[in-house]
Protein backbone atom coordinates (compact mmCIF):
# COMPACT_ATOMS: atom_id res chain seq x y z
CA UNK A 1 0.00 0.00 0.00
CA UNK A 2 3.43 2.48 0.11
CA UNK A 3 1.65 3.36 -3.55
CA UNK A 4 -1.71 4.64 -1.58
CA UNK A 5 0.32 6.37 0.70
CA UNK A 6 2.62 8.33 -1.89
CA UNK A 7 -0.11 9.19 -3.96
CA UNK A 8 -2.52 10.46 -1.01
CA UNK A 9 0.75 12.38 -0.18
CA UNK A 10 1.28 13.35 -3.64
CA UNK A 11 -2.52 14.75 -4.02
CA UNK A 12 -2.08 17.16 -0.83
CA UNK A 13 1.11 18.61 -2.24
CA UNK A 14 -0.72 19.40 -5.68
CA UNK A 15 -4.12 20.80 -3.73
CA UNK A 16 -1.87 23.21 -1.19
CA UNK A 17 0.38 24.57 -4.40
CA UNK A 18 -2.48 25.09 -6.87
CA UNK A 19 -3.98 27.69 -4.49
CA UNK A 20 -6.07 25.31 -2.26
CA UNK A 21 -7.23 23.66 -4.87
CA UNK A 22 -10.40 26.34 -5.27
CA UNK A 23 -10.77 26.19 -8.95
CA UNK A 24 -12.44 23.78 -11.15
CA UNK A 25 -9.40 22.42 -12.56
CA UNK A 26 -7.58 21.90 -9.74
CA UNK A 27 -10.43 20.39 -8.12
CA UNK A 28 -11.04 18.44 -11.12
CA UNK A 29 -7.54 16.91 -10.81
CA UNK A 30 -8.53 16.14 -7.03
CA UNK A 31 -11.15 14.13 -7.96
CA UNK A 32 -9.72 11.98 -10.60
CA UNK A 33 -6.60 11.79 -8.93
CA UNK A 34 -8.90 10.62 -5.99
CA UNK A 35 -10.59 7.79 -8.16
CA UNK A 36 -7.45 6.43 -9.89
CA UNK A 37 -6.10 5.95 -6.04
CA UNK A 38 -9.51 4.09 -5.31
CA UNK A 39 -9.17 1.98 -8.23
CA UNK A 40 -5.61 1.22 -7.55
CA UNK A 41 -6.43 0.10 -3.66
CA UNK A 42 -9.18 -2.49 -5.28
CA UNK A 43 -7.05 -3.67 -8.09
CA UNK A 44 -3.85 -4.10 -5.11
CA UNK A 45 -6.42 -5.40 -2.37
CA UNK A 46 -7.82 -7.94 -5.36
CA UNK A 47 -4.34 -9.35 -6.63
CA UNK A 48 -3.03 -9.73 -3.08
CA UNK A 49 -6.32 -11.29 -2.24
CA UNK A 50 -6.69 -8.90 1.20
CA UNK A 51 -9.33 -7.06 2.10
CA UNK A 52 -8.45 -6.56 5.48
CA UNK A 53 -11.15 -3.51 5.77
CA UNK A 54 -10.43 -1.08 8.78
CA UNK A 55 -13.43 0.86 9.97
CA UNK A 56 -12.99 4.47 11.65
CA UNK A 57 -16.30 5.35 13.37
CA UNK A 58 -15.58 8.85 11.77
CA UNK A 59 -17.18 6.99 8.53
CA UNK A 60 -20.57 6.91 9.87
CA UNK A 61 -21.58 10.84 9.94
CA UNK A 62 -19.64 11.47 6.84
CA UNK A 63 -21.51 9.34 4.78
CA UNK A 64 -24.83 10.94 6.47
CA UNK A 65 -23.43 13.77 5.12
CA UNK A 66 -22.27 11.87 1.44
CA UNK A 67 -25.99 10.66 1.10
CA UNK A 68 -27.83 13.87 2.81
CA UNK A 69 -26.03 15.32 -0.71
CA UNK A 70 -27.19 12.54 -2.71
CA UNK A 71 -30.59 13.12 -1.50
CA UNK A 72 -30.71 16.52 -2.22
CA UNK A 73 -29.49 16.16 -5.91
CA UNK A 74 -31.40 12.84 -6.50
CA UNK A 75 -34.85 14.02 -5.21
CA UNK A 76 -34.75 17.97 -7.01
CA UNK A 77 -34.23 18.84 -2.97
CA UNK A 78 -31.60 20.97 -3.45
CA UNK A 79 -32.34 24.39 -4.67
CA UNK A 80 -29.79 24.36 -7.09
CA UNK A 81 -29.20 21.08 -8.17
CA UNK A 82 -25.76 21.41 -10.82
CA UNK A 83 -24.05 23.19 -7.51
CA UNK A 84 -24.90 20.44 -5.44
CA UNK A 85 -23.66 17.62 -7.94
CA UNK A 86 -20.47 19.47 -8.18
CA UNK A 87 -20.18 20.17 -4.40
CA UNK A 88 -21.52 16.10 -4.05
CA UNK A 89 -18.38 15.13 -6.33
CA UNK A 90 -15.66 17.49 -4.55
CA UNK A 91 -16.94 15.88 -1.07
CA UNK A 92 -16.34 12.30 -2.89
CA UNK A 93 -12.95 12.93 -3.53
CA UNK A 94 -12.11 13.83 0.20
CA UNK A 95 -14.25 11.09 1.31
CA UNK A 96 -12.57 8.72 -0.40
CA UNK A 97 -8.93 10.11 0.31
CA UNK A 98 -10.27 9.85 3.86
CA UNK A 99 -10.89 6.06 3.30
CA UNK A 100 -7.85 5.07 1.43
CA UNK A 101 -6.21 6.76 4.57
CA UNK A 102 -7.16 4.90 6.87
CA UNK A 103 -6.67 1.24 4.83
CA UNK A 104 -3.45 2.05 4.21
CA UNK A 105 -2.20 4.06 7.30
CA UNK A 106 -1.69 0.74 9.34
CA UNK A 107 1.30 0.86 11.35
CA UNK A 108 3.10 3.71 13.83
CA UNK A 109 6.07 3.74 11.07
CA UNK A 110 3.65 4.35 8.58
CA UNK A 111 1.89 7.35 10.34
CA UNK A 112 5.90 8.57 11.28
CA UNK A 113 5.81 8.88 7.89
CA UNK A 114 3.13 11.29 7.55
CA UNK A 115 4.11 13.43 10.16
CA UNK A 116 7.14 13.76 8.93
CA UNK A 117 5.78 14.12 5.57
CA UNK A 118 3.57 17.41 7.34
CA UNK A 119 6.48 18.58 8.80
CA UNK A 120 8.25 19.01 5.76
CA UNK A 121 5.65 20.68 3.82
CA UNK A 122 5.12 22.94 6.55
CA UNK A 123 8.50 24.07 6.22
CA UNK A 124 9.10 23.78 2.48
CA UNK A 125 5.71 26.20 1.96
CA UNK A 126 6.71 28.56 4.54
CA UNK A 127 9.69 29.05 3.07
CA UNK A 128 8.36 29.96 -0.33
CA UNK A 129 5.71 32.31 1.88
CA UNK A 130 7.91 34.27 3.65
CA UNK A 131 10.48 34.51 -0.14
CA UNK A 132 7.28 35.31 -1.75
CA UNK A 133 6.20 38.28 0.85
CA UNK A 134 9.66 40.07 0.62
CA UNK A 135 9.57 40.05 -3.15
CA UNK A 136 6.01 40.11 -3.60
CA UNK A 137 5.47 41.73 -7.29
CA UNK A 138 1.51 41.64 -7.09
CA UNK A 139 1.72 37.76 -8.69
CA UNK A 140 1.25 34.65 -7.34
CA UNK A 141 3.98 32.78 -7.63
CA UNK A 142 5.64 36.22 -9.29
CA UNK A 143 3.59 34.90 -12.71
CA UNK A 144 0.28 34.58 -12.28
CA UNK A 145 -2.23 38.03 -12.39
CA UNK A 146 -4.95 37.86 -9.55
CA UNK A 147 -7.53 38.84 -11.87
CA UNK A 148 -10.56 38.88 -8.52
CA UNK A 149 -8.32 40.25 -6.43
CA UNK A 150 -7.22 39.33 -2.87
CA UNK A 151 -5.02 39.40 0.48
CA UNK A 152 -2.37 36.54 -1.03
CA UNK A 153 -0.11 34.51 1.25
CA UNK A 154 2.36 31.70 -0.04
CA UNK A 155 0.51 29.88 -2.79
CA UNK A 156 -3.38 30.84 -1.27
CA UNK A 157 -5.21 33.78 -2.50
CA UNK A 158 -6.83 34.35 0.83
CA UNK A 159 -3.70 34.51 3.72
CA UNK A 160 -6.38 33.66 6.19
CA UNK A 161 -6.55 29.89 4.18
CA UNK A 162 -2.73 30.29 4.59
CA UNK A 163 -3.23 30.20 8.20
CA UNK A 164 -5.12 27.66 8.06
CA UNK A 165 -2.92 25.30 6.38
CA UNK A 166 -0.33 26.33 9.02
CA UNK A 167 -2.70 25.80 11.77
CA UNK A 168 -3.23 21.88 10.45
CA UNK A 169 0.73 21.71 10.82
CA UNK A 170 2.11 23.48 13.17
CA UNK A 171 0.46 21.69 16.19
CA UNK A 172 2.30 18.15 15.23
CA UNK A 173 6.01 19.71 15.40
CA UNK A 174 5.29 21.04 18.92
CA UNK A 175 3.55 17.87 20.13
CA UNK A 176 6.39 16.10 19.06
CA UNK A 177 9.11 18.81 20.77
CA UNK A 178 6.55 18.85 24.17
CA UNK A 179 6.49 15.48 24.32
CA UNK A 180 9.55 13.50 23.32
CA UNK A 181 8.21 12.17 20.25
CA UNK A 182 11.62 11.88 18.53
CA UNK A 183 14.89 10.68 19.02
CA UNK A 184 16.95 13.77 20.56
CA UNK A 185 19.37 14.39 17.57
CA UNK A 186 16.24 14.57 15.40
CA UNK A 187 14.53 17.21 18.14
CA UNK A 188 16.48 20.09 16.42
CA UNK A 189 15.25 19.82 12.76
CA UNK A 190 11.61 18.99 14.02
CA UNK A 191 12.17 22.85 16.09
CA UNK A 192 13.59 23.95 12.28
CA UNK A 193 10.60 22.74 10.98
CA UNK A 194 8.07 23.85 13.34
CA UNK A 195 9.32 27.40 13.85
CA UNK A 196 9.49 28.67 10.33
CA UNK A 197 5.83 27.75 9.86
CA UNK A 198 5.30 29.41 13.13
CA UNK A 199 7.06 32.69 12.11
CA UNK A 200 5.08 32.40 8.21
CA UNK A 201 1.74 32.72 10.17
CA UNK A 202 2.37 35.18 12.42
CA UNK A 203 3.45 36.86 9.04
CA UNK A 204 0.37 36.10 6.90
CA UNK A 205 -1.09 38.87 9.67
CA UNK A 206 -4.54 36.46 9.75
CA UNK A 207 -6.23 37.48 13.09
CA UNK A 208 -8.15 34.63 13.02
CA UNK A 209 -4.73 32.21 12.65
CA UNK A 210 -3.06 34.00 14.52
CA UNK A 211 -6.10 33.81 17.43
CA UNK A 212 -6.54 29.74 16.30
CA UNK A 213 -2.78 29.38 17.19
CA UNK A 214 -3.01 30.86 20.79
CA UNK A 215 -5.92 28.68 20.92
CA UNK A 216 -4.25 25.11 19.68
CA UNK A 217 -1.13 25.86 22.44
CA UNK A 218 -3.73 26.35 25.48
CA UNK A 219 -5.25 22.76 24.28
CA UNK A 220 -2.01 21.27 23.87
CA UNK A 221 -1.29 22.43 27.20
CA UNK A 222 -4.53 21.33 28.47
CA UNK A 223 -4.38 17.74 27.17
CA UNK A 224 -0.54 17.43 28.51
CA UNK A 225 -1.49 18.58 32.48
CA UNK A 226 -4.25 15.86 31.91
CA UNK A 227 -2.40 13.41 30.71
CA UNK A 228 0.76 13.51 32.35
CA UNK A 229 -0.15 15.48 35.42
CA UNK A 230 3.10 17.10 35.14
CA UNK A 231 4.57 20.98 34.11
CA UNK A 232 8.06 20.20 32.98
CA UNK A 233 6.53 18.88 30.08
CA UNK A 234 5.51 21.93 28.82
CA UNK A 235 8.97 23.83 29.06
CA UNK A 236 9.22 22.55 25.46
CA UNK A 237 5.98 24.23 24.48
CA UNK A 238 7.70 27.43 26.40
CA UNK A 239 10.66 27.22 24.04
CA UNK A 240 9.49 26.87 21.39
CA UNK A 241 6.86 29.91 21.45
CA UNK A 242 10.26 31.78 22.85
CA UNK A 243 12.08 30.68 19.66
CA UNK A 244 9.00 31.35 17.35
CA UNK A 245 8.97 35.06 19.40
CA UNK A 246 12.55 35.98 18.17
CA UNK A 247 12.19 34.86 14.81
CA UNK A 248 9.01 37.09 14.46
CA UNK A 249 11.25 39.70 15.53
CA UNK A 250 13.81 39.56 12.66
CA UNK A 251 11.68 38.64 10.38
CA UNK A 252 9.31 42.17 11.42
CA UNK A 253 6.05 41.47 12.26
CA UNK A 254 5.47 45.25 12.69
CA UNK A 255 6.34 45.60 8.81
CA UNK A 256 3.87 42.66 7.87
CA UNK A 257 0.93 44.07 9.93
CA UNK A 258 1.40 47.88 8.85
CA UNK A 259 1.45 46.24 4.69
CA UNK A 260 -1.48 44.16 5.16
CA UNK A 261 -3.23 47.27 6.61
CA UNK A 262 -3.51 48.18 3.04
CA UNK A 263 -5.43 45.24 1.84
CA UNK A 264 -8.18 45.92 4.48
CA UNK A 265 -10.51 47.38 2.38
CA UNK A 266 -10.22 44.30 0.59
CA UNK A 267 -11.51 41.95 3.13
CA UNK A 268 -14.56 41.28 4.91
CA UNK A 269 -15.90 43.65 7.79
CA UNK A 270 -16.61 42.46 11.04
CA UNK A 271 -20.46 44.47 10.47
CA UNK A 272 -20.24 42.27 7.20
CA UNK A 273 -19.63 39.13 8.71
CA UNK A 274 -22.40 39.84 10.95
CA UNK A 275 -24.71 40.50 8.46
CA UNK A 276 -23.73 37.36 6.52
CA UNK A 277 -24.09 35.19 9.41
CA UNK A 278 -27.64 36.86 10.48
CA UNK A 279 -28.98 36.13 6.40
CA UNK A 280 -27.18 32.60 6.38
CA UNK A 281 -29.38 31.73 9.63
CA UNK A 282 -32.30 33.34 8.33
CA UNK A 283 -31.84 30.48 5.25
CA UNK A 284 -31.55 27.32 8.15
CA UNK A 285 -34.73 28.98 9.90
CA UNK A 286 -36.74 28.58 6.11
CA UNK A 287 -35.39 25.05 5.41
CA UNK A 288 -34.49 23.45 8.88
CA UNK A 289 -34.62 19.54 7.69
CA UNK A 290 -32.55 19.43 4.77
CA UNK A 291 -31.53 22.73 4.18
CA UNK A 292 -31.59 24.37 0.62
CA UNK A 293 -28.54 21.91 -1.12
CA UNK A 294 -24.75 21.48 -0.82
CA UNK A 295 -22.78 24.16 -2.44
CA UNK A 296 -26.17 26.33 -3.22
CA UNK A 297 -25.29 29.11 -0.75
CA UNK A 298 -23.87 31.70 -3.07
CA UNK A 299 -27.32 31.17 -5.51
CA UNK A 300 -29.72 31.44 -2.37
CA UNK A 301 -28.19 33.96 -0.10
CA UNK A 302 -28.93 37.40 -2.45
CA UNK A 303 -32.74 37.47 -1.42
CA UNK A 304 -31.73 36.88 2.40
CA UNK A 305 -29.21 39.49 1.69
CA UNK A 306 -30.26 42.64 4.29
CA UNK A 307 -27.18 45.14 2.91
CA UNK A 308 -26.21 45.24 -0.92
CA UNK A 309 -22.58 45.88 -1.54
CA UNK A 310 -22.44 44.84 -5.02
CA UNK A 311 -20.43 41.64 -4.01
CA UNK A 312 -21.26 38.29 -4.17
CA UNK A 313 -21.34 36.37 -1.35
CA UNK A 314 -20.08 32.90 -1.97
CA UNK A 315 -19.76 31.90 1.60
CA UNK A 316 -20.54 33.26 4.83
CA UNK A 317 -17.51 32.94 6.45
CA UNK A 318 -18.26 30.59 9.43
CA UNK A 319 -18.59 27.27 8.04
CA UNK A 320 -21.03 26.46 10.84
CA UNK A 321 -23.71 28.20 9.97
CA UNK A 322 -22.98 28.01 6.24
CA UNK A 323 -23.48 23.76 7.09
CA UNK A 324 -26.81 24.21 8.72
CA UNK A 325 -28.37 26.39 5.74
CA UNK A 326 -27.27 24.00 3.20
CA UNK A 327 -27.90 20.40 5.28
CA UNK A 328 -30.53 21.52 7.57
CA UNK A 329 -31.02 19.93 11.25
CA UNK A 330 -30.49 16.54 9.75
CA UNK A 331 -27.06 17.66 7.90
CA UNK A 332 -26.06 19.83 11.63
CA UNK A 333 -26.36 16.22 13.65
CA UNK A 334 -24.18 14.48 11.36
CA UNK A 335 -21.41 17.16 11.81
CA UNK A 336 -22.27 17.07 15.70
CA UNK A 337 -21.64 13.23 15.45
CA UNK A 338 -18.13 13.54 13.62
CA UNK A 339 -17.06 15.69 16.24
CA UNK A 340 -18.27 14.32 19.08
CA UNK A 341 -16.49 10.55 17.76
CA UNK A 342 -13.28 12.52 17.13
CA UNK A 343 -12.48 14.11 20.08
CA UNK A 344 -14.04 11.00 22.14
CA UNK A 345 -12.35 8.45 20.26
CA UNK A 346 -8.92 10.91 20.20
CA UNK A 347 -9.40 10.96 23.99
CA UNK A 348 -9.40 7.45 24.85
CA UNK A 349 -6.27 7.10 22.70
CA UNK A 350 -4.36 9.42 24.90
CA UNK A 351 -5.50 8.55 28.04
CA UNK A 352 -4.35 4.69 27.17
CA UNK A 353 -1.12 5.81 25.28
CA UNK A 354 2.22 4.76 27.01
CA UNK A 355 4.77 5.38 24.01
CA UNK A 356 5.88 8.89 23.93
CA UNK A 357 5.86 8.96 20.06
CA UNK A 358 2.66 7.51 20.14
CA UNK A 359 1.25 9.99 22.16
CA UNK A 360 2.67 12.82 20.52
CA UNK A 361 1.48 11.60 16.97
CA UNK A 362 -1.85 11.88 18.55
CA UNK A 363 -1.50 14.61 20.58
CA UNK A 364 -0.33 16.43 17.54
CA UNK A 365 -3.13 15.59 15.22
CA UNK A 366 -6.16 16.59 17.29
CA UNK A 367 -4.89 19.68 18.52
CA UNK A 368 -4.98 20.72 14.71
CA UNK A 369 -8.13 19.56 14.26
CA UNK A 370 -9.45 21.64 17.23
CA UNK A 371 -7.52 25.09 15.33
CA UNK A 372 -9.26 24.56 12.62
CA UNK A 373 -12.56 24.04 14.05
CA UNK A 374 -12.13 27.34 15.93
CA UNK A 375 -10.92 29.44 13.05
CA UNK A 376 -13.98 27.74 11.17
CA UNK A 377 -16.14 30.45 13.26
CA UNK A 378 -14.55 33.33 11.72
CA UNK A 379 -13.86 31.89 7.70
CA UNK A 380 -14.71 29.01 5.75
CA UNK A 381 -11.62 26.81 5.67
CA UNK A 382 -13.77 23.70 5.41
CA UNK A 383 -14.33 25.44 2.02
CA UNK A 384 -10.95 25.21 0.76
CA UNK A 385 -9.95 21.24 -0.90
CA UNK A 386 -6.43 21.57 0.57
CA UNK A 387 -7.07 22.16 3.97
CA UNK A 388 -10.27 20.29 4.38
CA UNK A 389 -8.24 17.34 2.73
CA UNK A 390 -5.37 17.96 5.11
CA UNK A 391 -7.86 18.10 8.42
CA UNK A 392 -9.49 14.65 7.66
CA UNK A 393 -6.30 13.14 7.12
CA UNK A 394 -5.21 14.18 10.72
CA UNK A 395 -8.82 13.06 12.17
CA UNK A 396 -7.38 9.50 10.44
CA UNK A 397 -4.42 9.79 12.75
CA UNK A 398 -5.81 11.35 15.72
CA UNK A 399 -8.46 8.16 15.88
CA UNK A 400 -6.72 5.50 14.57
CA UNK A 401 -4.67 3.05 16.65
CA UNK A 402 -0.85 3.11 16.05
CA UNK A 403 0.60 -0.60 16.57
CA UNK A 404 4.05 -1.59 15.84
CA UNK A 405 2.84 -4.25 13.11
CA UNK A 406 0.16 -4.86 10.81
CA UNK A 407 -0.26 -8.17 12.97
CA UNK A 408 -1.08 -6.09 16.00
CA UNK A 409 -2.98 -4.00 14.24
CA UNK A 410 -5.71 -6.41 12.86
């Protein structure tokens, strides 16, 4: 299954570099690269004659949500029903990646892979970020004309989805550093790793990454007095936010924040956000079952729409609300579910965790799940393929079991 893994790993790269993976090309190559992995995993599973299925409970409210979609688009539900097949196929491809995750993610070597493989890509995009931002030209990737517009950051239009991305990689670099993870004369590139994404966020200027950040080190810090019951544990956390702290320094925050001033205008107001939020519920309260259709927010919201700016709204900017318009109650419990299995399942893993590296791997991974569920009040990061993509495949880790063989595992 090393073929699965490459090519999952392979997909992620692609989605982060062409922009999130926000237009329909990209997210056309998504979803066939998606299906030619599923394809491969059956023909592989057939000719080996194993098909040793592993179930994550995570499966059951995300294919509530897969046929909730179905529904919608089947039955003329959905009030727009090309968006919804087109949202129905992008939430295919990350369901499936999310499968072919977890059937080939088997062993703890195996997931040391990944998180090495995050680590790396962390560091590899921050580096091009923070290049980028001190020779920005007005192109992405100094090339490419922004024709809409936009607050760009690394390879995303939108440096809030930046954040984002950092936010889903950040987390695993200090729960490795905090809690022994690693052999000690690895320790120093996993800090050379983690602090350059670290010192890209605090440069993307995203108030709501920067706030998501803060709030993913007071969890980590949480879950280690719980589960060790110890502080010196966390003098690792302390360094490395010390570290991160001098490296924003040099690399002048002050700078970023006074430049990014400038592109204000160009982002959404906080009186905006309200009044997108207030018309997005105003859609749940008129379809409360099954809501109006996946992806049909930007074609309903105009006549809920209590200010006109001339804009189109093509999400409201807390993904929350944004899920309850277009799933309805039904849709809202399903997303209730997931959560509520993650971050029970996630627990019982660290409570019963002994191995240091094991602990950290899943330490790591829920802690970014929770920063992106908190930024997710403030922007709509469940919105962009990459980073969607990127926090389902740490769900995988945080509530999968981590044996030592494939024996053990099964």
């Amino acid at each position: 299954m090393s073929a699965i893994r490459t090519g999952i790993c392979i997909l992620v790269v692609f989605a982060v570099l062409a922009h999130g993976g926000v237009e329909p090309w990209s997210e056309a190559v998504l979803e066939v690269g998606a299906a030619v992995l599923l394809l491969a995993w059956a023909c592989i599973s057939a000719a080996n004659r194993d098909l040793d299925l592993v179930w994550s409970p995570l499966f059951w409210p995300l294919l509530g949500v897969w046929i909730i979609g179905a529904v919608q688009w089947g039955t003329g539900l959905s009030m727009v029903p090309f968006l919804t097949r087109i949202e129905l196929l992008k939430y295919s491809a990350l369901l499936a990646l999310f499968f072919l995750c977890v059937q080939s993610y088997r062993t703890r070597a195996h997931w040391r892979g990944f998180v090495w493989f995050l680590l790396l890509l962390g560091f590899a995009v921050s580096l091009f970020a923070i290049l980028q931002h001190f020779t920005f030209n007005g192109k992405l990737y100094w090339v490419r004309e922004m024709r809409y517009g936009g607050t760009p950051f690394g390879p995303y239009v939108n440096r809030n989805h930046f954040a984002g991305l950092m936010e889903l990689l950040i987390p695993s670099g200090v729960a490795i550093q905090v809690l022994g993870g690693e052999r000690r004369d690895q320790l120093p590139l996993v800090t050379l790793f983690t602090l350059l994404p670290i010192g890209a966020l605090f440069l993307s200027a995203s108030r709501g990454g920067i706030m998501s950040f803060v709030a993913e080190m007071v969890f980590l810090a949480i879950l280690v007095i719980l589960r060790r019951r110890e502080k010196k544990a966390l003098v690792g956390a302390v360094l490395i936010v010390g570290l991160a702290v001098v490296l924003v320094s040099w690399l002048g925050i002050g700078a970023a924040m006074e430049r990014f001033a400038s592109y204000k205008g160009l982002e959404v107001s906080e009186g905006r956000r309200v009044g997108m939020l207030h018309g997005t519920w105003r859609i749940f309260l008129d379809h409360p079952v099954l809501g109006t259709g996946l992806g049909t927010l930007q074609e309903v919201f105009p006549r809920y729409e209590t200010v006109y700016d001339g804009l189109i709204v093509n999400h409201s900017h807390n993904d929350y609300a944004e899920a309850l318009a277009e799933t309805g109650a039904v849709g809202g419990l399903c997303f209730l579910t997931f959560l509520v299995l993650l971050f029970w399942k996630a627990w019982k893993f660290l409570v019963a965790d002994q191995d240091a590296r094991t602990l950290a791997y899943h330490a790591g991974a829920l802690v970014a799940c929770f920063g992106l569920l908190i930024h997710s009040f403030v922007d709509f990061n469940f919105h962009i393929p990459s980073n969607a993509l990127l926090f389902l495949l740490q769900a995988a880790l945080a509530t999968s079991v981590l044996p030592l063989s494939t024996h053990r595992g099964r």
